[in-house]
N, C-alpha and C. Protein backbone atom coordinates (compact mmCIF):
# COMPACT_ATOMS: atom_id res chain seq x y z
N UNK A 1 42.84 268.89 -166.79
CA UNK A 1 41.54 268.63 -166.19
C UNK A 1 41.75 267.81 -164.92
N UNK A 2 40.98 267.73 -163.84
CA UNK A 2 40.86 267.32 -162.64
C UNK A 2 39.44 267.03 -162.39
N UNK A 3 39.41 265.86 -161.59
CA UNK A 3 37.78 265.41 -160.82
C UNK A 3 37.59 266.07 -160.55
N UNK A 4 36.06 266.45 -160.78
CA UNK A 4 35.49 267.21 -159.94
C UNK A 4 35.11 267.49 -158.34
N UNK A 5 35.09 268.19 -157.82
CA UNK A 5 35.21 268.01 -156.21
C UNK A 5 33.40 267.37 -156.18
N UNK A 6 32.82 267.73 -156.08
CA UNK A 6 31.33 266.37 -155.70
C UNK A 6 31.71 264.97 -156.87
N UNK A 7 32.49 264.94 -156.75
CA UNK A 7 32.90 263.35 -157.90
C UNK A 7 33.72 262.23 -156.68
N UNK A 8 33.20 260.85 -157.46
CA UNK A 8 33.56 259.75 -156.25
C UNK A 8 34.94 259.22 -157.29
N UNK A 9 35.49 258.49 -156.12
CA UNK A 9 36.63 257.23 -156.99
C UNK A 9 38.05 258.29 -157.43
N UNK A 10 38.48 257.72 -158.34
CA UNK A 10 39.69 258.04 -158.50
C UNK A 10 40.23 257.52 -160.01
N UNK A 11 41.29 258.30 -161.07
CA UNK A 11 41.71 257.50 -161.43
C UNK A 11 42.40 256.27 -161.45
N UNK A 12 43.49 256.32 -160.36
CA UNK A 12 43.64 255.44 -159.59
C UNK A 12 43.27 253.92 -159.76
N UNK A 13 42.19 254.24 -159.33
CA UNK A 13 41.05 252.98 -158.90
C UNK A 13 40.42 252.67 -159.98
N UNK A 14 39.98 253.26 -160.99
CA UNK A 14 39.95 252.44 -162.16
C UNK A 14 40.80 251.77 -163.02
N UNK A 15 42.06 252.80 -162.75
CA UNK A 15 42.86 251.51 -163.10
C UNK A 15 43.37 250.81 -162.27
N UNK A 16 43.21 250.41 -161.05
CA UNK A 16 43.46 249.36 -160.54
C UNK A 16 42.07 247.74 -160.87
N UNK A 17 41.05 248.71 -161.58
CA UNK A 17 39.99 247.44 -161.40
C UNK A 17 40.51 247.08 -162.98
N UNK A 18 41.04 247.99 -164.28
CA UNK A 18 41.24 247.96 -165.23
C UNK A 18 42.96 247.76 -165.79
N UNK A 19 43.67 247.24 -165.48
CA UNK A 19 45.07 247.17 -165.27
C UNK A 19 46.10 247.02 -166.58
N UNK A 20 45.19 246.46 -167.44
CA UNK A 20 45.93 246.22 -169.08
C UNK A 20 45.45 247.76 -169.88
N UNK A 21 44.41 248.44 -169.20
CA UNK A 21 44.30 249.43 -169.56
C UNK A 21 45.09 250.73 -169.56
N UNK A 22 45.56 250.74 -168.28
CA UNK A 22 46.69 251.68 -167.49
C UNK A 22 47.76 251.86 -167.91
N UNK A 23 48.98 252.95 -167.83
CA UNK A 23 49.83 252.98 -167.95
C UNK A 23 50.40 252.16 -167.29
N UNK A 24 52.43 251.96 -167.35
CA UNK A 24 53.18 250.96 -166.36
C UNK A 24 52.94 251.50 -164.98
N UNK A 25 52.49 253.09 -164.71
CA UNK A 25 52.62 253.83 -163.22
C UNK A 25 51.72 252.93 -162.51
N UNK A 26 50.46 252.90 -162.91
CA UNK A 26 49.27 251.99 -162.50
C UNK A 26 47.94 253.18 -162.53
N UNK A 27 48.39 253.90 -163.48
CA UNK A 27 47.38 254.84 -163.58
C UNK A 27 47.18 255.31 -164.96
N UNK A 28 46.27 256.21 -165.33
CA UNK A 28 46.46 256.61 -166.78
C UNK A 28 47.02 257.78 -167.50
N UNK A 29 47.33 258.31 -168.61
CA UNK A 29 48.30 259.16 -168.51
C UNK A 29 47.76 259.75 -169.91
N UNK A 30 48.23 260.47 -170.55
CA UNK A 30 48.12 261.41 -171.75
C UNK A 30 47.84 260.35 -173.15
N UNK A 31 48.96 259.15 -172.79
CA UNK A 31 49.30 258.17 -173.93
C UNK A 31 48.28 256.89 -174.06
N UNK A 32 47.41 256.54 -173.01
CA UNK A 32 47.23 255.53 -172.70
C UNK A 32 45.37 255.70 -173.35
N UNK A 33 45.03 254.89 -173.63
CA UNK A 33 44.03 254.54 -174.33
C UNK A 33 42.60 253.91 -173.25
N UNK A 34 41.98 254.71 -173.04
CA UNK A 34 40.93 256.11 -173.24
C UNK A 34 42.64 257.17 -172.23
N UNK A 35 42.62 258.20 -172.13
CA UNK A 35 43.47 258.74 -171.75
C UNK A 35 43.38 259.21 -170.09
N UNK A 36 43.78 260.03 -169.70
CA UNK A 36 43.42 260.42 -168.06
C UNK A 36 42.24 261.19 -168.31
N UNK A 37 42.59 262.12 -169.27
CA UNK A 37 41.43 263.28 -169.45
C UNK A 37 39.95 262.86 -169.41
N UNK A 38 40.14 261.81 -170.38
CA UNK A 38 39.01 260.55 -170.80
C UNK A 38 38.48 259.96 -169.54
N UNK A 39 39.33 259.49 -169.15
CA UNK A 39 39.20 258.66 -167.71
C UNK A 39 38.59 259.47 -166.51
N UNK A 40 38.97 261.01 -166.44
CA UNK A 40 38.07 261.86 -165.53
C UNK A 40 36.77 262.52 -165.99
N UNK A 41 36.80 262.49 -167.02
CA UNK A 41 35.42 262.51 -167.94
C UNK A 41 34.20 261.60 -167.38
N UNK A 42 35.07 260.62 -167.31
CA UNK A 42 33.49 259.54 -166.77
C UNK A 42 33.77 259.39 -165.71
N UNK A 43 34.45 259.53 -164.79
CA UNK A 43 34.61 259.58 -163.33
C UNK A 43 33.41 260.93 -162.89
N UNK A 44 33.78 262.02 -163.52
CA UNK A 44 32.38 263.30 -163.21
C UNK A 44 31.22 263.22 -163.62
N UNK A 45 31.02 262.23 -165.11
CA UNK A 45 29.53 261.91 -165.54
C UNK A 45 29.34 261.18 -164.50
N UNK A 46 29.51 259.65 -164.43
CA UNK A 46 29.16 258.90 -163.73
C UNK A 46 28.28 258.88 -161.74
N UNK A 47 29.79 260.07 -161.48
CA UNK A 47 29.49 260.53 -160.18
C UNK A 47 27.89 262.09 -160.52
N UNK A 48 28.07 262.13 -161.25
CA UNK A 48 27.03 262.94 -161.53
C UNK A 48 25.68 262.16 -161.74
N UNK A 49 25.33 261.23 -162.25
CA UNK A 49 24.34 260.35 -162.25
C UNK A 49 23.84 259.85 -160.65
N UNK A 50 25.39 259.31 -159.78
CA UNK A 50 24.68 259.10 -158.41
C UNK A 50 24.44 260.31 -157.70
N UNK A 51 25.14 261.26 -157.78
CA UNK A 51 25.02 262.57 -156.49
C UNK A 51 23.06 263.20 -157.24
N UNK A 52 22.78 262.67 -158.45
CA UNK A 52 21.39 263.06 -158.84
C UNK A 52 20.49 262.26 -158.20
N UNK A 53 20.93 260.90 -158.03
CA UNK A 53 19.60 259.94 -157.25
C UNK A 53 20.15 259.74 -155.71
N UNK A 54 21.23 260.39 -154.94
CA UNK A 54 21.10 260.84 -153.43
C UNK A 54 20.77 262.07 -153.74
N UNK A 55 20.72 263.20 -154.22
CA UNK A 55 19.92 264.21 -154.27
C UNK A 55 18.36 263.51 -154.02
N UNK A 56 17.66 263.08 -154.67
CA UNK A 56 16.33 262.53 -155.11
C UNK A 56 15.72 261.85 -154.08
N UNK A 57 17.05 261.18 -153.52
CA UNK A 57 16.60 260.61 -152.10
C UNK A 57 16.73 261.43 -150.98
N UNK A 58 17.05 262.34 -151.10
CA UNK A 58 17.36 263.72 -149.80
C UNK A 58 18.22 263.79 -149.21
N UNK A 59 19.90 263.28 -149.64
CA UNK A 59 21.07 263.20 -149.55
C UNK A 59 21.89 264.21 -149.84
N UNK A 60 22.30 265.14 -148.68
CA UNK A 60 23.46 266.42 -149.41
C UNK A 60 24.32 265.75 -150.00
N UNK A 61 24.66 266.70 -151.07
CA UNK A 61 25.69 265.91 -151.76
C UNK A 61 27.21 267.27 -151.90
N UNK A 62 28.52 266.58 -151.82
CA UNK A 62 28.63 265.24 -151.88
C UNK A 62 28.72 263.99 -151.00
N UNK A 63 28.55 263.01 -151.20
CA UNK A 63 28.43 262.29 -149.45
C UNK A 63 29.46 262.38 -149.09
N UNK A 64 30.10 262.70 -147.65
CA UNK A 64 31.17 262.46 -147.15
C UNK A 64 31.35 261.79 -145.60
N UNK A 65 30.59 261.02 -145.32
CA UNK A 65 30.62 259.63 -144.24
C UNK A 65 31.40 258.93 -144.89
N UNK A 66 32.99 258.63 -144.06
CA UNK A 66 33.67 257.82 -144.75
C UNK A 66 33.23 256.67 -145.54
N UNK A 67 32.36 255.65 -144.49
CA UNK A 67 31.78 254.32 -145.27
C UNK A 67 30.85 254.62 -146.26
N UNK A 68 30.21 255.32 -146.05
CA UNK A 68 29.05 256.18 -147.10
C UNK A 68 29.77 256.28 -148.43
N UNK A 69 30.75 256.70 -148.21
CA UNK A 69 31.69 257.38 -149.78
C UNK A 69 32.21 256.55 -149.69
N UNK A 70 33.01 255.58 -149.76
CA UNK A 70 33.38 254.82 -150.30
C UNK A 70 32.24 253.66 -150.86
N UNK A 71 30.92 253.32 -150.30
CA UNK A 71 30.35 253.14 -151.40
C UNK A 71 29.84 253.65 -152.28
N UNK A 72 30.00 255.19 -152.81
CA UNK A 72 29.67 255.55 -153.92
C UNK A 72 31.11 256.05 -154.38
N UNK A 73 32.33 255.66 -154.05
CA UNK A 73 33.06 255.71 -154.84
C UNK A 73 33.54 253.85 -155.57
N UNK A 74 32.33 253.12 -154.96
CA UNK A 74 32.68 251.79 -155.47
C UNK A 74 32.18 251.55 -156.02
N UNK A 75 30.84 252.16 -156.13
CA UNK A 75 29.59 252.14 -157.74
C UNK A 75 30.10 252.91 -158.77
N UNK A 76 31.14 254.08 -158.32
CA UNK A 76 31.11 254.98 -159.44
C UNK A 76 32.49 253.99 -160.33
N UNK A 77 33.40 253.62 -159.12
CA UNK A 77 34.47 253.48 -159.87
C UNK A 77 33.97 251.84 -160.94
N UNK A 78 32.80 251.23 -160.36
CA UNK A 78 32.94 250.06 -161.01
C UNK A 78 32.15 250.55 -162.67
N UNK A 79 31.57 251.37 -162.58
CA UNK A 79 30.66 251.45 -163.76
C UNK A 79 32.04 252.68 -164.33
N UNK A 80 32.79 253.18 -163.96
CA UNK A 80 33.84 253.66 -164.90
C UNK A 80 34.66 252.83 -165.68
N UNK A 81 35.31 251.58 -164.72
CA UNK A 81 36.01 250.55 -165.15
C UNK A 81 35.02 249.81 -166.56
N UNK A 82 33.49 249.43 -166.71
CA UNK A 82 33.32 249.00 -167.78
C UNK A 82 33.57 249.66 -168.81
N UNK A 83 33.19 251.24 -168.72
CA UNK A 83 33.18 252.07 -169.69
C UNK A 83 34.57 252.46 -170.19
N UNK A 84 35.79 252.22 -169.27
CA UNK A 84 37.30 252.03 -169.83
C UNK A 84 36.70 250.75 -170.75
N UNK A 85 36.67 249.70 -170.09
CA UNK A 85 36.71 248.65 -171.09
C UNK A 85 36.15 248.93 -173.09
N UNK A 86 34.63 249.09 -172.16
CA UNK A 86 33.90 249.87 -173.72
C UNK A 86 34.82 250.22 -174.90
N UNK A 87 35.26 250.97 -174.06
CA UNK A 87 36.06 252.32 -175.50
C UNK A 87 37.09 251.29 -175.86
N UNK A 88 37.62 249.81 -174.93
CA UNK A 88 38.57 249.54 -175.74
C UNK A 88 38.03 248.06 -176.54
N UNK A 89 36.12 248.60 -176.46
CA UNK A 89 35.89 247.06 -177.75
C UNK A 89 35.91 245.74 -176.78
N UNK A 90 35.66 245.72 -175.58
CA UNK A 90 35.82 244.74 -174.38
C UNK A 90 34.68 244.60 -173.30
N UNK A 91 34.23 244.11 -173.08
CA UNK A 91 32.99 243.80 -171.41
C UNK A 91 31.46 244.40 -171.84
N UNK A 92 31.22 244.75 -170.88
CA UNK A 92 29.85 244.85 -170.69
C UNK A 92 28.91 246.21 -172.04
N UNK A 93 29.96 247.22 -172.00
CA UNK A 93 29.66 248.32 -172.64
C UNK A 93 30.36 248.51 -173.96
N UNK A 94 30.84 247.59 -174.36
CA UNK A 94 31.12 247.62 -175.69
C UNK A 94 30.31 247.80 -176.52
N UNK A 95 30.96 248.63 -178.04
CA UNK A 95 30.21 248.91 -178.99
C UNK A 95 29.34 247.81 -179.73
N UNK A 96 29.38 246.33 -179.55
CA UNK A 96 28.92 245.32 -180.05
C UNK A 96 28.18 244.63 -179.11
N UNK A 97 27.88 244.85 -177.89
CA UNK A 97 26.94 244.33 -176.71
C UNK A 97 25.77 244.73 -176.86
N UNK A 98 25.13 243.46 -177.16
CA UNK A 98 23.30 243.11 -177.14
C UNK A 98 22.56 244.22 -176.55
N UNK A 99 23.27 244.26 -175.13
CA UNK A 99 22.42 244.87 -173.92
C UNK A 99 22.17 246.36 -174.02
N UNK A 100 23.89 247.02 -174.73
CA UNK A 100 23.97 248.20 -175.03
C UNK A 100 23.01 248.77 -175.91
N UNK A 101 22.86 247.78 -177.10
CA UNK A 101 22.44 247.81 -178.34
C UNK A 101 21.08 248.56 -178.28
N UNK A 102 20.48 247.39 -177.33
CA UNK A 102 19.37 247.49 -177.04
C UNK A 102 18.22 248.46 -175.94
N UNK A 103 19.61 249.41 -175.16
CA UNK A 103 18.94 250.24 -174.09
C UNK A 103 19.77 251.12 -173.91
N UNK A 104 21.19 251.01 -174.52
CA UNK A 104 22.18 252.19 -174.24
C UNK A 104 22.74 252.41 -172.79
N UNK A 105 23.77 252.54 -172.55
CA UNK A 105 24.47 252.39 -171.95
C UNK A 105 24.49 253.45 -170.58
N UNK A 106 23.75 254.42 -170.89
CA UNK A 106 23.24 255.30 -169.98
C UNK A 106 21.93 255.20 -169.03
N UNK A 107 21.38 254.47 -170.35
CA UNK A 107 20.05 253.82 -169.53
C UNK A 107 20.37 252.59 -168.90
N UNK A 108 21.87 251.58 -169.07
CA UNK A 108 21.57 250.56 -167.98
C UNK A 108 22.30 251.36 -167.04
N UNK A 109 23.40 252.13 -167.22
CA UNK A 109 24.07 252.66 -166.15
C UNK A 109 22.81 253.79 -164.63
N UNK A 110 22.31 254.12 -165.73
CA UNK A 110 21.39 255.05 -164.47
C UNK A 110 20.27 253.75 -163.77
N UNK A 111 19.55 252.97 -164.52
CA UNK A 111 18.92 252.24 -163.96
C UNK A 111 19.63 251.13 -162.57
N UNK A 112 20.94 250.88 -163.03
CA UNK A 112 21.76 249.94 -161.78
C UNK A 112 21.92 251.21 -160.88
N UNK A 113 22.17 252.08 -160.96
CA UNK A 113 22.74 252.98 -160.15
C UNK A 113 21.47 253.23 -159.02
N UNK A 114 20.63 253.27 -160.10
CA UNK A 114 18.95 254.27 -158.84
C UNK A 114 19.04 252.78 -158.37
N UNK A 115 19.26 251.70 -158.59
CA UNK A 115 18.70 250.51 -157.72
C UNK A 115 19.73 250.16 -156.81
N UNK A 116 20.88 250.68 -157.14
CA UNK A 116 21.67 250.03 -156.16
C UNK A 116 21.48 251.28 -154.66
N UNK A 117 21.15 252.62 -155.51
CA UNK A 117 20.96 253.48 -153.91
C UNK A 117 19.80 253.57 -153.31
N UNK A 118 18.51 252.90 -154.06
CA UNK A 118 17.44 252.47 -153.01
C UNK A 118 17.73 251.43 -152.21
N UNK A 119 18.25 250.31 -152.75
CA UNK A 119 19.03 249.37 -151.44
C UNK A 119 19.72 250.03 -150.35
N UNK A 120 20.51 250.92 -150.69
CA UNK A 120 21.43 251.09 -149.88
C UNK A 120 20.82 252.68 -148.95
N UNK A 121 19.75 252.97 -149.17
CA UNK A 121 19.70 254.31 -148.94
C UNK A 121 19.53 254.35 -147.01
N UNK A 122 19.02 253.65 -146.68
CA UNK A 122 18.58 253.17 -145.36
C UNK A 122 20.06 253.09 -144.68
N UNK A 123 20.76 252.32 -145.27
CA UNK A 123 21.60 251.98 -144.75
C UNK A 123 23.14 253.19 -144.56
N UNK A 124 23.17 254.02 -145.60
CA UNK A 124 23.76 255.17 -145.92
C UNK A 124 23.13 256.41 -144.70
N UNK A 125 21.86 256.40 -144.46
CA UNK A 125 21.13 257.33 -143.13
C UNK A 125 21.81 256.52 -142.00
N UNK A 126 21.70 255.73 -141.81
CA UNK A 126 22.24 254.94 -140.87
C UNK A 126 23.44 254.88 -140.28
N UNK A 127 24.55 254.86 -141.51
CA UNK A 127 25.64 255.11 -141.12
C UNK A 127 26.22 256.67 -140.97
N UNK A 128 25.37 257.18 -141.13
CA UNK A 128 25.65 258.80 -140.79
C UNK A 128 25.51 260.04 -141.86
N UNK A 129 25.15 259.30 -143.20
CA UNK A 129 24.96 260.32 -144.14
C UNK A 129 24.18 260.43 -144.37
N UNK A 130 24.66 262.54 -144.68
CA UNK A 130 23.91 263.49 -144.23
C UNK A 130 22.27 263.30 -144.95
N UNK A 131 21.07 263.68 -144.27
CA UNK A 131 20.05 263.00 -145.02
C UNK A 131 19.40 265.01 -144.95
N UNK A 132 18.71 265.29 -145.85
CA UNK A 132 18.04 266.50 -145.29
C UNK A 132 16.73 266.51 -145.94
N UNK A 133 16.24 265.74 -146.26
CA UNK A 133 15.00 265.27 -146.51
C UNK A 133 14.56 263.98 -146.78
N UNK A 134 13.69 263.31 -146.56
CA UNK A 134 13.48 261.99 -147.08
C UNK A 134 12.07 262.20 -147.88
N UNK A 135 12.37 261.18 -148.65
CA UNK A 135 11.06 260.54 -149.76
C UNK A 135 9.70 260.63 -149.00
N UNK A 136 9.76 260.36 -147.75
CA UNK A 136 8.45 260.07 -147.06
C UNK A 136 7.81 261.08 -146.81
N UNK A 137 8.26 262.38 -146.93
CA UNK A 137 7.92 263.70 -147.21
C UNK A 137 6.87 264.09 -148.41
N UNK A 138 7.19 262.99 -148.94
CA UNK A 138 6.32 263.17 -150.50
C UNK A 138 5.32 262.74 -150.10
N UNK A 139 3.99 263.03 -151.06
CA UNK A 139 2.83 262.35 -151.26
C UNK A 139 3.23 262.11 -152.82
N UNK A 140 3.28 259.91 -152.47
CA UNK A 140 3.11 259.63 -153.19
C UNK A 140 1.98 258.64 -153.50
N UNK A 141 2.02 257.50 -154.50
CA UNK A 141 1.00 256.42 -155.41
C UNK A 141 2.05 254.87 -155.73
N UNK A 142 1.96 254.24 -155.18
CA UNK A 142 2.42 253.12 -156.35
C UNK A 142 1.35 252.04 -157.24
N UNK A 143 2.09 251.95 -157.86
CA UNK A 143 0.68 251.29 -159.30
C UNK A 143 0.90 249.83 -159.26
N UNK A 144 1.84 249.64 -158.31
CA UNK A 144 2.53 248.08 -158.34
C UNK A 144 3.12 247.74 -156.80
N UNK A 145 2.34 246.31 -156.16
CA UNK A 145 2.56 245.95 -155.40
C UNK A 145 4.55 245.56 -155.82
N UNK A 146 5.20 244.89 -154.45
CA UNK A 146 6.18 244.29 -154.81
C UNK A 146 6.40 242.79 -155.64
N UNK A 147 5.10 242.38 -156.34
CA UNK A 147 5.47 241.31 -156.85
C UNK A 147 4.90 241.80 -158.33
N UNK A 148 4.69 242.74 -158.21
CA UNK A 148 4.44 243.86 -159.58
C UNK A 148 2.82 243.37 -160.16
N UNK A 149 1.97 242.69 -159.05
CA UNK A 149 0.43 243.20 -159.41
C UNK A 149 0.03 244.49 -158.90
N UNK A 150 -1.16 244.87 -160.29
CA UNK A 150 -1.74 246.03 -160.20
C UNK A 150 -2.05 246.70 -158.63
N UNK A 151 -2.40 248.03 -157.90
CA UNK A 151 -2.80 248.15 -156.27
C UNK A 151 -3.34 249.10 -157.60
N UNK A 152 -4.63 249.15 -155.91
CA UNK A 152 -6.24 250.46 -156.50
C UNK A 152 -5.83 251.06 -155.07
N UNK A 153 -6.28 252.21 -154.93
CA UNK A 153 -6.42 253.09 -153.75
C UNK A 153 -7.10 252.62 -152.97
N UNK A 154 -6.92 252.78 -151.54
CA UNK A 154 -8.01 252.59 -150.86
C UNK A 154 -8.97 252.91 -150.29
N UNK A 155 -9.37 254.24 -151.17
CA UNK A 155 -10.29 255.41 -151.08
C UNK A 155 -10.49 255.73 -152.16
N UNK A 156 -11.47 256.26 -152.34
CA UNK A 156 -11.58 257.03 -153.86
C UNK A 156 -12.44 258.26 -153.73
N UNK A 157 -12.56 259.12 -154.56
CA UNK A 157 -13.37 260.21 -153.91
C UNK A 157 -14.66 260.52 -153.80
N UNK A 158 -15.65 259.91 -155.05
CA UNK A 158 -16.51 259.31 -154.82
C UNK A 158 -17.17 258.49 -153.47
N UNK A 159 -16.40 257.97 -152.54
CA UNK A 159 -16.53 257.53 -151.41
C UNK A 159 -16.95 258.14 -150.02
N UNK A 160 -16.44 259.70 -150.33
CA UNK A 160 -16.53 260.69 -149.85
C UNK A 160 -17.72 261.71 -150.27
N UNK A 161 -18.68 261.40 -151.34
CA UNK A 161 -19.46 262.27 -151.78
C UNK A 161 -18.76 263.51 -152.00
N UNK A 162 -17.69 263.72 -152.70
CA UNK A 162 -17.02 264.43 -153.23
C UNK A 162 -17.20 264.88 -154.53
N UNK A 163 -17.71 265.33 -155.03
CA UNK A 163 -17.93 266.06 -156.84
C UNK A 163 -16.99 267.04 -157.14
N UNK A 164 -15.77 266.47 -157.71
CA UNK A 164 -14.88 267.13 -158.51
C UNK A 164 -15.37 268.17 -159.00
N UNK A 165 -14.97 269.56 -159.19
CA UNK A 165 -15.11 270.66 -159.70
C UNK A 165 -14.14 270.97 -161.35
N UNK A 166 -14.21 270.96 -162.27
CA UNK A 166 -13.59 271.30 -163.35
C UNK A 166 -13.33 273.20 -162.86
N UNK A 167 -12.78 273.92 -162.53
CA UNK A 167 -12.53 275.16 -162.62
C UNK A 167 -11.90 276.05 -163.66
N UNK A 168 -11.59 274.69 -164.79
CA UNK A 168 -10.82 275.44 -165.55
C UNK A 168 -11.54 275.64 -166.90
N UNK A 169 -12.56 274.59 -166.80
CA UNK A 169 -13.32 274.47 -167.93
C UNK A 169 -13.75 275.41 -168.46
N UNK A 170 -14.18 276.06 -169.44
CA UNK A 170 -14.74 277.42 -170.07
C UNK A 170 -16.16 277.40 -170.78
């Protein structure tokens, strides 16, 4: 098995953030505990979780602006490195962590991930990656100012002497 080509990071690089994990090469190997196979396993989930929220944000994927990719090969590789740990009963994603326990490990992993590329999404257009749609394209609503009180529209349709039509009603 091999990374997938839209996949960030490297084995490599997780084991360089993970080092008691690794073989003596400085990488992982057939013998080594989660294994390479293992180890590119979550290197393609993981990168699959971000290339879904730069998709979402209107990001071809895969990014390839040098600085661009290397920060999503530094999100991917850091949330691989816990999940080495995990499997070995150690850090953040271990089978005995509160946090896991309590929201699963997919749900904190996707939730850091969408937050770390709305921070960064501005800044990723900026530095040159590729954008082919943006969010602002949408019609959207938010239900929450930034200090997370309720917002009402500032129109309503009623305002307009507008009378909704039911068309579907029978």
């Amino acid at each position: 098995m091999a990374i997938a080509a839209n996949s960030y990071g490297s084995t490599a690089g997780v084991a360089a953030l993970t080092p008691r994990y690794a073989a003596v090469g400085g990488d992982f190997d057939g013998t080594t505990n989660p294994t390479l196979a293992r180890v590119e396993n979550f290197i393609d989930r993981v990168s699959a979780v971000v290339n879904a929220y730069l998709s979402q944000l209107g990001f071809v994927i895969p990014i390839s602006q040098a600085d661009s990719k290397l920060l999503m090969d530094n999100i991917t590789l850091e949330h691989v490195a816990l999940m080495v740990e995990g499997v070995r009963g150690t850090g953040r994603y271990a089978p005995t962590s509160k946090a896991v326990a309590g929201r699963g490990m997919m749900s904190i992993l996707s939730e850091e991930i969408r937050q770390y590329l709305d921070d960064v999404a501005v800044g990723l257009e900026d530095m040159g990656a590729a954008r082919n749609k943006s969010v602002l394209n949408r019609i959207s609503y938010r239900s929450q100012d930034e200090r997370g009180n309720d917002t009402f529209p500032l129109f309503q349709r009623a305002g307009f002497g507008n009378s909704p039509t039911n068309w579907d009603s029978n």
